[in-house]
C-alpha atoms as a PDB file:
ATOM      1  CA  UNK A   1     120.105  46.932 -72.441  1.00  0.00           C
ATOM      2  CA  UNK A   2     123.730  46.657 -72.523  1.00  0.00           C
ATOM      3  CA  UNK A   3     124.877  42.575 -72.342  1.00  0.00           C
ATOM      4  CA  UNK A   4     128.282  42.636 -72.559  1.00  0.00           C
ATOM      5  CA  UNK A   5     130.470  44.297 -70.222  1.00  0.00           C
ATOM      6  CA  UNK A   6     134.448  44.667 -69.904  1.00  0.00           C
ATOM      7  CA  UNK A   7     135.604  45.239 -66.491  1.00  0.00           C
ATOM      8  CA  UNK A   8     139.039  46.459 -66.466  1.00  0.00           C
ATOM      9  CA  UNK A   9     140.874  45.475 -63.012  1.00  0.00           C
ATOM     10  CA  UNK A  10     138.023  42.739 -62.882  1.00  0.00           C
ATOM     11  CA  UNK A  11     140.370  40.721 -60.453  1.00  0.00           C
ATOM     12  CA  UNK A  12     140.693  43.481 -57.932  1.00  0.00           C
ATOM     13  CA  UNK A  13     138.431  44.308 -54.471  1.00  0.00           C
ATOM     14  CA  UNK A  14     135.761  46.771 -56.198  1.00  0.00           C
ATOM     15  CA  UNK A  15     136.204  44.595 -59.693  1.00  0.00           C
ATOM     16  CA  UNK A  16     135.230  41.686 -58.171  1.00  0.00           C
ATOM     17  CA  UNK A  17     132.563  42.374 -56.825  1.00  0.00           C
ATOM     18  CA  UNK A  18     131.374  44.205 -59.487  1.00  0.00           C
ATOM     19  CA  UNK A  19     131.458  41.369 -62.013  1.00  0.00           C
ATOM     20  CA  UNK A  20     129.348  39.112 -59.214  1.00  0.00           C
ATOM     21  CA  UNK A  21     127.131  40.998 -59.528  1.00  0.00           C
ATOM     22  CA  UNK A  22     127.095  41.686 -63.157  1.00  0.00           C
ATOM     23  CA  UNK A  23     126.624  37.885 -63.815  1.00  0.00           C
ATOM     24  CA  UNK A  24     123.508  38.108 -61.150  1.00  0.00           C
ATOM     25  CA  UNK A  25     122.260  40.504 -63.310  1.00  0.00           C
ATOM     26  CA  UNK A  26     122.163  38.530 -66.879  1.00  0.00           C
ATOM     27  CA  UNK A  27     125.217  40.216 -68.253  1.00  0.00           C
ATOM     28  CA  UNK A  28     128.742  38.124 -70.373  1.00  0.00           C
ATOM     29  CA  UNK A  29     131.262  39.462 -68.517  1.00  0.00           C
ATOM     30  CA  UNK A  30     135.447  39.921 -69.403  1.00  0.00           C
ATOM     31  CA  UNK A  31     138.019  41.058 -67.346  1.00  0.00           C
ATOM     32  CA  UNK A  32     141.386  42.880 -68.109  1.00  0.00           C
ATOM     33  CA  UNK A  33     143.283  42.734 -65.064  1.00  0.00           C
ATOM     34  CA  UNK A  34     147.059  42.546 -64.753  1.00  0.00           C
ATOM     35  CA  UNK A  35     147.167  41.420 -61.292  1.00  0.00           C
ATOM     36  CA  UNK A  36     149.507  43.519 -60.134  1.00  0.00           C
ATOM     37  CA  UNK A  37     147.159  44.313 -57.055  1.00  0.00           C
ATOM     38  CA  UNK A  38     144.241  42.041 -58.114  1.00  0.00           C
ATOM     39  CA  UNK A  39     144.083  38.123 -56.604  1.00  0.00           C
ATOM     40  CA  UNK A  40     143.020  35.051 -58.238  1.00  0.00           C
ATOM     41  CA  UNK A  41     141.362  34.181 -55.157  1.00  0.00           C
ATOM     42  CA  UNK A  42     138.735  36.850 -55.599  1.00  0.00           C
ATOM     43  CA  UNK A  43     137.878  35.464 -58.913  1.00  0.00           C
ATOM     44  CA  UNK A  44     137.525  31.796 -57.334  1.00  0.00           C
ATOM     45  CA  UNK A  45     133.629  31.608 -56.813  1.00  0.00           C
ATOM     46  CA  UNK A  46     132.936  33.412 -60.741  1.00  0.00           C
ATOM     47  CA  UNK A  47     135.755  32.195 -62.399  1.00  0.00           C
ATOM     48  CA  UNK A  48     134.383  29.833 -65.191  1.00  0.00           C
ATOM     49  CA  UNK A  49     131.274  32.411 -66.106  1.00  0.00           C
ATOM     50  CA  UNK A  50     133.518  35.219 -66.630  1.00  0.00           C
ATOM     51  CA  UNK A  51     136.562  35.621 -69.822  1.00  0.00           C
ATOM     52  CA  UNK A  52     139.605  36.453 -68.732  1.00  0.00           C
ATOM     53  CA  UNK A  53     142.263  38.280 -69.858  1.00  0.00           C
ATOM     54  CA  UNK A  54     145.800  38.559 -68.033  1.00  0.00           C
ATOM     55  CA  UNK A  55     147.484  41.931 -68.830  1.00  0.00           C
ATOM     56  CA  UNK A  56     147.982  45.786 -68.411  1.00  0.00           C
ATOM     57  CA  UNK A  57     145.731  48.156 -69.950  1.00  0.00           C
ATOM     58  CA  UNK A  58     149.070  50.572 -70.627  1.00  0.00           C
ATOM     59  CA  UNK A  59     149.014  47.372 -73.373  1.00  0.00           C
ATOM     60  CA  UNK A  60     147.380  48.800 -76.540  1.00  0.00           C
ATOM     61  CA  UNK A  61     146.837  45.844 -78.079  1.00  0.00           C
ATOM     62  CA  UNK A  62     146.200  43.970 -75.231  1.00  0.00           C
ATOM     63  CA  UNK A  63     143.021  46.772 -74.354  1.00  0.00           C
ATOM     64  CA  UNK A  64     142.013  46.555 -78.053  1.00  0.00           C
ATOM     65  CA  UNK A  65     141.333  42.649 -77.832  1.00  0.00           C
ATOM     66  CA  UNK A  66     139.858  43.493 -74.314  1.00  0.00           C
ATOM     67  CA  UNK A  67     137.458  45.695 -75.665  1.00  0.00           C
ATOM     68  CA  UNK A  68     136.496  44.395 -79.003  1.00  0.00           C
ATOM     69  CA  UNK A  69     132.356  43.794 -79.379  1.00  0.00           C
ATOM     70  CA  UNK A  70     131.541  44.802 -75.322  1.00  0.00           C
ATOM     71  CA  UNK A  71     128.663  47.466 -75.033  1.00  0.00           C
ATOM     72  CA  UNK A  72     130.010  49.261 -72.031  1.00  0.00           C
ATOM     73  CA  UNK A  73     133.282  49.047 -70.198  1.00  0.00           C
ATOM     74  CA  UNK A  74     133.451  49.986 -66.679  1.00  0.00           C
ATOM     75  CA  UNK A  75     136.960  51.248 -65.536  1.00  0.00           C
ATOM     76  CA  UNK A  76     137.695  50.249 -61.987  1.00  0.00           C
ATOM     77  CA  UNK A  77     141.647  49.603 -62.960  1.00  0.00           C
ATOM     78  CA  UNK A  78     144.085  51.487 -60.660  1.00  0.00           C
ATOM     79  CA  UNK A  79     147.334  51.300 -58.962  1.00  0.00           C
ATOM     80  CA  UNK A  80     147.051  50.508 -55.401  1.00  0.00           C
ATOM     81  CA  UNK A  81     150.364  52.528 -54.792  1.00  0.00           C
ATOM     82  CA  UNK A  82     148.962  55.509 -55.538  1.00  0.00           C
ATOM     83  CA  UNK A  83     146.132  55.203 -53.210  1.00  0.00           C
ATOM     84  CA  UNK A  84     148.994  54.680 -50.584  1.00  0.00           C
ATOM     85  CA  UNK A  85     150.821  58.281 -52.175  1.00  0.00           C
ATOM     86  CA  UNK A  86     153.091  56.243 -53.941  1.00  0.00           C
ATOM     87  CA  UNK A  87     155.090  59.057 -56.263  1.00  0.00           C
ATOM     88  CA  UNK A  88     156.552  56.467 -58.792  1.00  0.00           C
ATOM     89  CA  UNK A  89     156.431  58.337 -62.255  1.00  0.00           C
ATOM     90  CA  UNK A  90     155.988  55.436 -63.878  1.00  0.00           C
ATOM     91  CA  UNK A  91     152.982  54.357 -62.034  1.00  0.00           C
ATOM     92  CA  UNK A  92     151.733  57.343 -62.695  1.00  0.00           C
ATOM     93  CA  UNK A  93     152.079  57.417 -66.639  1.00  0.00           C
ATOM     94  CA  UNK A  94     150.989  54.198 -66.861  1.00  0.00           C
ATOM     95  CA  UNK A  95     147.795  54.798 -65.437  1.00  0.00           C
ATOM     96  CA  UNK A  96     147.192  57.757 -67.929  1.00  0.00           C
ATOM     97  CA  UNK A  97     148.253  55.710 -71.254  1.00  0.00           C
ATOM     98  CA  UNK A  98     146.037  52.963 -69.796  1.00  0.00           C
ATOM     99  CA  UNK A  99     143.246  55.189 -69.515  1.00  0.00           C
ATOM    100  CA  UNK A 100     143.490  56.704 -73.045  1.00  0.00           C
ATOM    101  CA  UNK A 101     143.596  53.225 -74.508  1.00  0.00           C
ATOM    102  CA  UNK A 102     140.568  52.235 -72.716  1.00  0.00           C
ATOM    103  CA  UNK A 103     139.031  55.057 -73.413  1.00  0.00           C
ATOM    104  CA  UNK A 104     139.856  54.564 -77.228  1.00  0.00           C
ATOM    105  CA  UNK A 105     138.812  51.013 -77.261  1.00  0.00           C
ATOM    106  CA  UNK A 106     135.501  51.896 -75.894  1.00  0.00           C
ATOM    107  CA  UNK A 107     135.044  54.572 -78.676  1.00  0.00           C
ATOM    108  CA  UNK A 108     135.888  52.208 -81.326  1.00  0.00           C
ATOM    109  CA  UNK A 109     133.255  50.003 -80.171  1.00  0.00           C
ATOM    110  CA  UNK A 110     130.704  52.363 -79.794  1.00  0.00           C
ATOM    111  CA  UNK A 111     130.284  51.366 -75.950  1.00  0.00           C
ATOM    112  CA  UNK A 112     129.552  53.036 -72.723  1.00  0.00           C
ATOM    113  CA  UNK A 113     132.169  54.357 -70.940  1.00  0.00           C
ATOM    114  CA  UNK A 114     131.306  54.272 -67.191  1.00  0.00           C
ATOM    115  CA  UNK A 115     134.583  55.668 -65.586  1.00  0.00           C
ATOM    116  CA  UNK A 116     134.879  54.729 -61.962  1.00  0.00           C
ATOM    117  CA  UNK A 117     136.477  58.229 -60.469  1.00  0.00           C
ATOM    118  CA  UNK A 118     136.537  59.435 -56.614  1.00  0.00           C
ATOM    119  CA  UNK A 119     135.500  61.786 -54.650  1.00  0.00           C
ATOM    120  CA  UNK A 120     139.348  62.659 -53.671  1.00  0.00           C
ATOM    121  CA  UNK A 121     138.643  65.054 -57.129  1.00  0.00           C
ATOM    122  CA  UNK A 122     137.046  67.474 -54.473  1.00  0.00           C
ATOM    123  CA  UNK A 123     140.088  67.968 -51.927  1.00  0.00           C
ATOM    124  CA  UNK A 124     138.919  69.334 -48.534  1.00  0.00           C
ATOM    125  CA  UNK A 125     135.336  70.116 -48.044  1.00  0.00           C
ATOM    126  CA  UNK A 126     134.635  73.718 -48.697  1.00  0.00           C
ATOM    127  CA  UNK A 127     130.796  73.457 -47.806  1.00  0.00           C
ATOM    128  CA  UNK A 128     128.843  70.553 -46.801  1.00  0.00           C
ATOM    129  CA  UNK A 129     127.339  68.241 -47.920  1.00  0.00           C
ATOM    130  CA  UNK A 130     129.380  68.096 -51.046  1.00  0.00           C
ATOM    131  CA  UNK A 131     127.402  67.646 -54.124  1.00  0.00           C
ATOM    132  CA  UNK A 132     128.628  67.733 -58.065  1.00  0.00           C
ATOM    133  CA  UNK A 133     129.145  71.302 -58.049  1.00  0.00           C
ATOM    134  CA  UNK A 134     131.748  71.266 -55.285  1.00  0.00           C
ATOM    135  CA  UNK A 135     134.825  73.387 -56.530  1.00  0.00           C
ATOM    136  CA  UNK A 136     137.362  70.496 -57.476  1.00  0.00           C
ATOM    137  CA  UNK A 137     140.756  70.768 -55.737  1.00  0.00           C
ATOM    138  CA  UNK A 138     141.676  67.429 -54.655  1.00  0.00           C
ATOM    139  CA  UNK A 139     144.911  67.458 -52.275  1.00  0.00           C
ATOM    140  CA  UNK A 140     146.117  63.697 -52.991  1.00  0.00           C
ATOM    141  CA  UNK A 141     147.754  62.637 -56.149  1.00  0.00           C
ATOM    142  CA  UNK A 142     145.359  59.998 -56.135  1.00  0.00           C
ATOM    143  CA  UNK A 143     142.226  62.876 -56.359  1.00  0.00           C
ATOM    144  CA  UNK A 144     144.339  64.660 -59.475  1.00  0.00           C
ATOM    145  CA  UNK A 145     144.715  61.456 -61.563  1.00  0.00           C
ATOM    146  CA  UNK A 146     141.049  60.405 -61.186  1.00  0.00           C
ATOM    147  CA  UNK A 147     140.468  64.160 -61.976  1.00  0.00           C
ATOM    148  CA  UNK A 148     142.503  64.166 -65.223  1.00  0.00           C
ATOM    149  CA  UNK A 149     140.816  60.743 -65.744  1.00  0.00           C
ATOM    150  CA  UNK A 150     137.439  62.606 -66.090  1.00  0.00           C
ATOM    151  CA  UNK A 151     138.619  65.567 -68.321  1.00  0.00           C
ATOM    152  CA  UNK A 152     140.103  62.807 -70.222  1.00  0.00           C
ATOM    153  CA  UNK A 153     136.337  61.403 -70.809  1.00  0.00           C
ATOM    154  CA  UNK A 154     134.895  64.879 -71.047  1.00  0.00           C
ATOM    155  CA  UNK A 155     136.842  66.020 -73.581  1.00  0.00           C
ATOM    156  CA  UNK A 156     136.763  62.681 -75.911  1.00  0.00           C
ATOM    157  CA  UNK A 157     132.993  63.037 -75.084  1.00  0.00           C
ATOM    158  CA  UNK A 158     132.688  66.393 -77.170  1.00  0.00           C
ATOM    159  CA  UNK A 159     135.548  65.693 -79.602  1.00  0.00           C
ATOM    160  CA  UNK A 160     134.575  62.109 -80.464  1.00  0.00           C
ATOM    161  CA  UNK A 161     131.177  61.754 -79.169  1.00  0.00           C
ATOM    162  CA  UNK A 162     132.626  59.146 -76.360  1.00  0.00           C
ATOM    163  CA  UNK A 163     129.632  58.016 -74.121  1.00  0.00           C
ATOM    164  CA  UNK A 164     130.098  57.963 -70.691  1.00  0.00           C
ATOM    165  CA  UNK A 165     129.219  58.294 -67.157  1.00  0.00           C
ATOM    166  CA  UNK A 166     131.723  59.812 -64.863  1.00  0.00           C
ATOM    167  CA  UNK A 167     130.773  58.166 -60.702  1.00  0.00           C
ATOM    168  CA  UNK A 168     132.738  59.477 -57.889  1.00  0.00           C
ATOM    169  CA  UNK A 169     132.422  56.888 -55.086  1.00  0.00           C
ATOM    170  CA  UNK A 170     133.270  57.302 -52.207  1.00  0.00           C
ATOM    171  CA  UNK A 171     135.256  55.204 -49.275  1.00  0.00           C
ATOM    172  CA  UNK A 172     134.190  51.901 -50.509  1.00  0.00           C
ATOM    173  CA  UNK A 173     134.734  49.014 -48.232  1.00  0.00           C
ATOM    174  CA  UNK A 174     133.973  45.658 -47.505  1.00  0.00           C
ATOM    175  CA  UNK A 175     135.164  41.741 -47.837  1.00  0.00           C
ATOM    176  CA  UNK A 176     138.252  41.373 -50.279  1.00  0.00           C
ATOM    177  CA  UNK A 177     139.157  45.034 -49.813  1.00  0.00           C
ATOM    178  CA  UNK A 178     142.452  45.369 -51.322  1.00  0.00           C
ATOM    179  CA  UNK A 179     143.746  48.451 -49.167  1.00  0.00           C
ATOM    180  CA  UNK A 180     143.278  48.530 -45.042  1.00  0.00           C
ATOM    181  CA  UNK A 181     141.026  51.140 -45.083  1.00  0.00           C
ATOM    182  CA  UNK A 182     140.137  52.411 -41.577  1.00  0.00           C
ATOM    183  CA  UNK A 183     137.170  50.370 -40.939  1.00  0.00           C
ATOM    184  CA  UNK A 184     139.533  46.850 -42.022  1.00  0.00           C
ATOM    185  CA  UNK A 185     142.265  48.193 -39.618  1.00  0.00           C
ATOM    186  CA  UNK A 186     139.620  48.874 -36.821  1.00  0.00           C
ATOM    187  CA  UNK A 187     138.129  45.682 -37.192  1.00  0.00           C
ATOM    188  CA  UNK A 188     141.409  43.971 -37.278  1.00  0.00           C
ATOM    189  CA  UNK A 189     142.487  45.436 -34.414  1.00  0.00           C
ATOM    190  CA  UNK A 190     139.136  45.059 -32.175  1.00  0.00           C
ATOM    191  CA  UNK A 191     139.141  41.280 -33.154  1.00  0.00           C
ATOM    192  CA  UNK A 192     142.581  41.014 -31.678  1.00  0.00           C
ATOM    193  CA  UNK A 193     141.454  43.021 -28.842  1.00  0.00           C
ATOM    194  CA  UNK A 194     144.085  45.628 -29.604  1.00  0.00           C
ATOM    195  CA  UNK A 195     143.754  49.031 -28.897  1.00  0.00           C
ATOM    196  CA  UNK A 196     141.803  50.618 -31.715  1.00  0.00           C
ATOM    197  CA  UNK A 197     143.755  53.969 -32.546  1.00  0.00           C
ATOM    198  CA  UNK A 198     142.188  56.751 -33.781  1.00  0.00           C
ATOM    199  CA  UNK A 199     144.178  59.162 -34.916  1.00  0.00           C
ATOM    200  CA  UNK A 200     143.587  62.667 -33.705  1.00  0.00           C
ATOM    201  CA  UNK A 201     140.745  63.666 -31.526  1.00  0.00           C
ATOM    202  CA  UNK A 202     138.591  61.617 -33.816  1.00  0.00           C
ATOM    203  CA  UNK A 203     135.967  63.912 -35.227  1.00  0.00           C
ATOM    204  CA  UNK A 204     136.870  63.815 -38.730  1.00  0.00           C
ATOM    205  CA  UNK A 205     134.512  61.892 -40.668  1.00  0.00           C
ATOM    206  CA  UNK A 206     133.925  59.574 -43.856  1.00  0.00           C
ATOM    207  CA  UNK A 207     130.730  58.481 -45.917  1.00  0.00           C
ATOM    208  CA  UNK A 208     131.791  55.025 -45.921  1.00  0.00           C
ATOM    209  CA  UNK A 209     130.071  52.821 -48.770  1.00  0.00           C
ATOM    210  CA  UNK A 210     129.423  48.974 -48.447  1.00  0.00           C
ATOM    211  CA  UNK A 211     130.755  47.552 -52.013  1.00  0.00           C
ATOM    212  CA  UNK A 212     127.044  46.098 -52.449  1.00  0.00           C
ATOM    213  CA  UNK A 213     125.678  49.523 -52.655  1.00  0.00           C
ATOM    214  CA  UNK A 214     127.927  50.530 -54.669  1.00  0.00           C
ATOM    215  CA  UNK A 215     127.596  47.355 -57.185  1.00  0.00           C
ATOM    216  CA  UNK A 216     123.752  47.791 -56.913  1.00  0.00           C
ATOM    217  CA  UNK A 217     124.659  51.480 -58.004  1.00  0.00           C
ATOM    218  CA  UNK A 218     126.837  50.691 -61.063  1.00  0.00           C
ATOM    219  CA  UNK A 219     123.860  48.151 -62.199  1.00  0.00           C
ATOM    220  CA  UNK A 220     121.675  51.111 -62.221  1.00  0.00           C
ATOM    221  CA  UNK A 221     123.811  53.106 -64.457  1.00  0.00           C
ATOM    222  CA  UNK A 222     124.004  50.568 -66.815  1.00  0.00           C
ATOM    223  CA  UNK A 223     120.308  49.642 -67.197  1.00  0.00           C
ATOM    224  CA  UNK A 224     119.111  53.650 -67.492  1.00  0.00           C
ATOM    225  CA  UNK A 225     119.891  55.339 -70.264  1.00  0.00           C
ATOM    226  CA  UNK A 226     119.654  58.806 -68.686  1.00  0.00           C
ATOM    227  CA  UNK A 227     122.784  58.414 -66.554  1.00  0.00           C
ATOM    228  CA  UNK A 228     125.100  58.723 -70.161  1.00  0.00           C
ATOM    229  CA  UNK A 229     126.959  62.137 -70.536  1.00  0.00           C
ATOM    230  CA  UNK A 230     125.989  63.246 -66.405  1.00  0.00           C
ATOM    231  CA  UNK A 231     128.445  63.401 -63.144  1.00  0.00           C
ATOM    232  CA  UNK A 232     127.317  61.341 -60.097  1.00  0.00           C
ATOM    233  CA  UNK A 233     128.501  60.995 -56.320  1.00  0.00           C
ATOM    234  CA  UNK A 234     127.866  57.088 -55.319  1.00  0.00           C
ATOM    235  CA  UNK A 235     127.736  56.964 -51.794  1.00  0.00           C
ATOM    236  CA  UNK A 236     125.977  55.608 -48.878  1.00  0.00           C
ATOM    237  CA  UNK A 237     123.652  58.089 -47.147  1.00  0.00           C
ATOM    238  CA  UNK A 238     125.170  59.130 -44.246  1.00  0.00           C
ATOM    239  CA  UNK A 239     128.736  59.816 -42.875  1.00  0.00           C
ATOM    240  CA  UNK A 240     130.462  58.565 -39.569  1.00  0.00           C
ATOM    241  CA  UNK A 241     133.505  60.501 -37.469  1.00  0.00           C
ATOM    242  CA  UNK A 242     136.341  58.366 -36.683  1.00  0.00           C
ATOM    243  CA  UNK A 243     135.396  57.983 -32.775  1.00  0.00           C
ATOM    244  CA  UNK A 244     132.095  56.883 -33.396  1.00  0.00           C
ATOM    245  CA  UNK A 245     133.288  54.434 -36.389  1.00  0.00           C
ATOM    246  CA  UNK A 246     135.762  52.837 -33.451  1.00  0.00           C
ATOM    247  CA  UNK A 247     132.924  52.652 -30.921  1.00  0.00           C
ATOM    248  CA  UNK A 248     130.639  50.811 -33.294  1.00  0.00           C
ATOM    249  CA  UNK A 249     132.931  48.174 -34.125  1.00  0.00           C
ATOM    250  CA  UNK A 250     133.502  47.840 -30.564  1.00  0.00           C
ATOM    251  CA  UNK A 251     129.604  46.958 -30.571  1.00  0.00           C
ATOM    252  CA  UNK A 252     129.544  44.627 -33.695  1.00  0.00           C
ATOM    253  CA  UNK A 253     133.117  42.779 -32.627  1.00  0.00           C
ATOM    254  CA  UNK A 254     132.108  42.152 -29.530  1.00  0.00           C
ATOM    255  CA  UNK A 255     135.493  43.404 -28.644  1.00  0.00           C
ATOM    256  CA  UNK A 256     137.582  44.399 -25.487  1.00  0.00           C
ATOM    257  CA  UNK A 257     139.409  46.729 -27.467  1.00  0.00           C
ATOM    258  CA  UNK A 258     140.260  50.241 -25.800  1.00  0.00           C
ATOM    259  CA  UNK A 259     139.619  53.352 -28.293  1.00  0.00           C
ATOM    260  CA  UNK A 260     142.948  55.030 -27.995  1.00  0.00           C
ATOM    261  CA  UNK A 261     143.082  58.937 -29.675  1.00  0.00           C
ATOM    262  CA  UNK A 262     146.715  59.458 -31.092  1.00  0.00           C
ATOM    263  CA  UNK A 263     146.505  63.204 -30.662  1.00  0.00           C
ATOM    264  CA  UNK A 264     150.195  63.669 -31.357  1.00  0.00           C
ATOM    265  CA  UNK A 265     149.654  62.338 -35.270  1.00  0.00           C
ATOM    266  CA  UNK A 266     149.316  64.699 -37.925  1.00  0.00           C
ATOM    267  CA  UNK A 267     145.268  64.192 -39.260  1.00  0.00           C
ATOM    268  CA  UNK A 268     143.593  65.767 -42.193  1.00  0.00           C
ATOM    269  CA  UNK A 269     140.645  67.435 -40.801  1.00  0.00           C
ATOM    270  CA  UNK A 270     138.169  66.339 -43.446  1.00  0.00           C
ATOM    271  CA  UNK A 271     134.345  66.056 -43.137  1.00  0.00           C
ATOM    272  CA  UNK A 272     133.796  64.558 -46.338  1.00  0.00           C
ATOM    273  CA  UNK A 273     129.860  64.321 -46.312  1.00  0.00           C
ATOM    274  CA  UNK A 274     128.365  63.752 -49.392  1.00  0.00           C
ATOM    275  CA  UNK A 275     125.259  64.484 -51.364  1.00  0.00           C
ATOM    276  CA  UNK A 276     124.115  61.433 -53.682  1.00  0.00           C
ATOM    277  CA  UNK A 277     120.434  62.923 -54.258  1.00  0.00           C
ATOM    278  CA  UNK A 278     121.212  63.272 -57.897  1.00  0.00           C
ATOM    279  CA  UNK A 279     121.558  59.648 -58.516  1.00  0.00           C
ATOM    280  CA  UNK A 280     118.798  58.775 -56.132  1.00  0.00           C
ATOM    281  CA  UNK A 281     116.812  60.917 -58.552  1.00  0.00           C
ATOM    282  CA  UNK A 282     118.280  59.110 -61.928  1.00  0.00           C
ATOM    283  CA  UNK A 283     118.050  55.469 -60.780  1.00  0.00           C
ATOM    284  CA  UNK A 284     116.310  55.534 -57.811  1.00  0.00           C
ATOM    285  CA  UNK A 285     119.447  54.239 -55.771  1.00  0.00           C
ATOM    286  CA  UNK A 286     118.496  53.598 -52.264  1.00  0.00           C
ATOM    287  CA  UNK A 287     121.482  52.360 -50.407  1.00  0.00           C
ATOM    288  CA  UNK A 288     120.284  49.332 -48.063  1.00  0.00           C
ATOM    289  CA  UNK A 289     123.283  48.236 -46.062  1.00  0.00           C
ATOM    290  CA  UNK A 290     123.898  50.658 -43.047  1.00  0.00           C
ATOM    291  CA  UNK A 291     127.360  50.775 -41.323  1.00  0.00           C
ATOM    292  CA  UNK A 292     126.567  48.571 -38.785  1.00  0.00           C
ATOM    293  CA  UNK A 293     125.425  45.652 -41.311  1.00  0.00           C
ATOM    294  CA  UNK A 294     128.712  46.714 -43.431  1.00  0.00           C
ATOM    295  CA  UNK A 295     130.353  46.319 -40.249  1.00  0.00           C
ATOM    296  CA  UNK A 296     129.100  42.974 -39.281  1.00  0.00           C
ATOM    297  CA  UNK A 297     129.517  41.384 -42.503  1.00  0.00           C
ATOM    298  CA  UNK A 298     133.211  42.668 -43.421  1.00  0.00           C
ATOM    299  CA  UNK A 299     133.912  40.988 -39.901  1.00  0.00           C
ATOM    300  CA  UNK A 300     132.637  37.879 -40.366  1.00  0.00           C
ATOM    301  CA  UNK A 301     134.291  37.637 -43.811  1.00  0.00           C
ATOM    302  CA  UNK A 302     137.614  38.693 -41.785  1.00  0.00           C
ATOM    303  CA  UNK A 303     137.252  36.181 -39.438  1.00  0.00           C
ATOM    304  CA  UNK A 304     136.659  33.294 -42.259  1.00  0.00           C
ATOM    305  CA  UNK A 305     139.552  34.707 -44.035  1.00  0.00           C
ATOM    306  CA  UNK A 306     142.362  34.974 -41.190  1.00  0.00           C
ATOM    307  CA  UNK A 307     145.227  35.098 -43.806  1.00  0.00           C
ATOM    308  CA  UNK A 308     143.895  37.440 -47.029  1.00  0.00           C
ATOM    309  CA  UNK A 309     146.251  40.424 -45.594  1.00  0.00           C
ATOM    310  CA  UNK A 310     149.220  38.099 -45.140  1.00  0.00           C
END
């Protein structure tokens, strides 16, 4: 069993969480974040069972210290820019040095390298549900980066013998979530009784992931040894279109809220159902928190936290 584990952007939304529940689990936990999108705050509840370590991974020395003596480091660093199509060339080179020196760090240490990719690498859906095989052809800078992120690992893997797991999650969400993902901006607005707007006629649709699955998932990685050198999607088990996402937080607010359909916005139509049966099979990963529950408890963590988006 692995025991210690380096989370890079530790101090971030899926980071976080992830090192919660890494100390639940028995395991010494560091964190390289350089809080450029990560909070203190989210650290506040772990902070003295954790080692921290303020600074970028585009920092080689910084990532060497990081990753000296840890048995696996889990990757979950990125720029929150680029998930909002940010086209800053720096942002962008600086998340590819930072990757290679993680990735070297890890290889000098002999640990597990369990890369935290996306399912953006697949672009539009081309059959459904998507599984590994999918034809990669992702559409958003975001999708290529986490794409070269995994040839990155893929080809260290056969040059070097790097050890890793490649998991493309998919539409995490939940308390402390960095970005305002659609279900955060629906349940924003429906707790302000706003109109909840959908943009276009609603019926494209998202596997949306509550970060405790997905935490729960990345445990289960770590602890089998027959996840190392394989591909997973991490997602929850079924997907939701945008009207019916609206209507149910409608039901779990409570709220007044009209659904309003911006038909006049330009929408990608994108059904991105996925296909996590191959790490059901590996770890047996059942995902337990439906959207409803996800729902329910990202608002009443919205409602004790008024000012986190401020």
């Amino acid at each position: 069993m692995t025991k210690k584990i380096l989370v890079t952007g530790g101090a971030g939304f899926l980071g976080s969480h992830l090192c919660e529940r890494l100390l639940t689990d028995g395991y010494t936990v560091r964190i390289l974040d350089s809080f450029s999108s990560g909070k203190d705050g989210n650290l506040e509840k772990i902070l003295e069972k954790v080692e921290l370590l303020r600074g970028s991974i585009s920092d080689e020395t910084v990532v060497n210290t990081a990753c000296r003596g840890v048995d696996a480091v889990i990757h979950a660093a990125f720029p929150m820019t680029l998930r909002e199509r940010d086209l800053n060339s720096r942002t962008v080179s600086g998340v590819l040095t930072g990757l290679f020196n993680v990735l070297k760090g890890a290889l000098n240490n002999n640990a597990l390298m369990v890369y935290i990719s996306s399912i953006a690498v697949y672009g539009n859906q081309q059959y459904l549900p998507i599984d590994e095989r999918h034809p990669l052809e992702p559409v958003l800078l975001h999708g290529a980066l986490k794409l070269a992120g995994e040839e990155f690992c893929k080809v260290l893997t056969k040059s070097h013998d790097l050890r890793t797991v490649i998991l493309r999650v998919a539409d995490i969400y939940g308390p402390r979530n960095t970005r305002v993902s659609v279900p955060i901006r629906f349940l924003r607005q429906a707790l302000k009784n706003e109109p909840i707007t959908v943009y276009g006629d609603g019926s494209q649709s998202r596997t949306y992931t509550y970060v405790d699955d997905f935490t729960a998932a990345v445990a289960g990685v770590l602890s089998e040894p027959k996840t190392e050198g394989k591909i997973f999607n991490l997602s929850a088990d079924r997907s939701i279109s945008m009207y019916e996402l609206a209507q149910l937080v409608k039901k779990v607010t409570g709220s007044n809220s009209e659904i309003k359909l911006l038909t006049g916005v330009p929408v990608e139509d994108r059904k991105l159902v996925i296909d996590n049966r191959k790490l059901k099979e590996i770890i047996n990963f059942n995902p337990s928190i439906d959207m409803r529950q996800g729902l329910t408890l990202t608002a009443k963590w919205l409602k004790d936290n008024p000012d986190f988006y401020k």
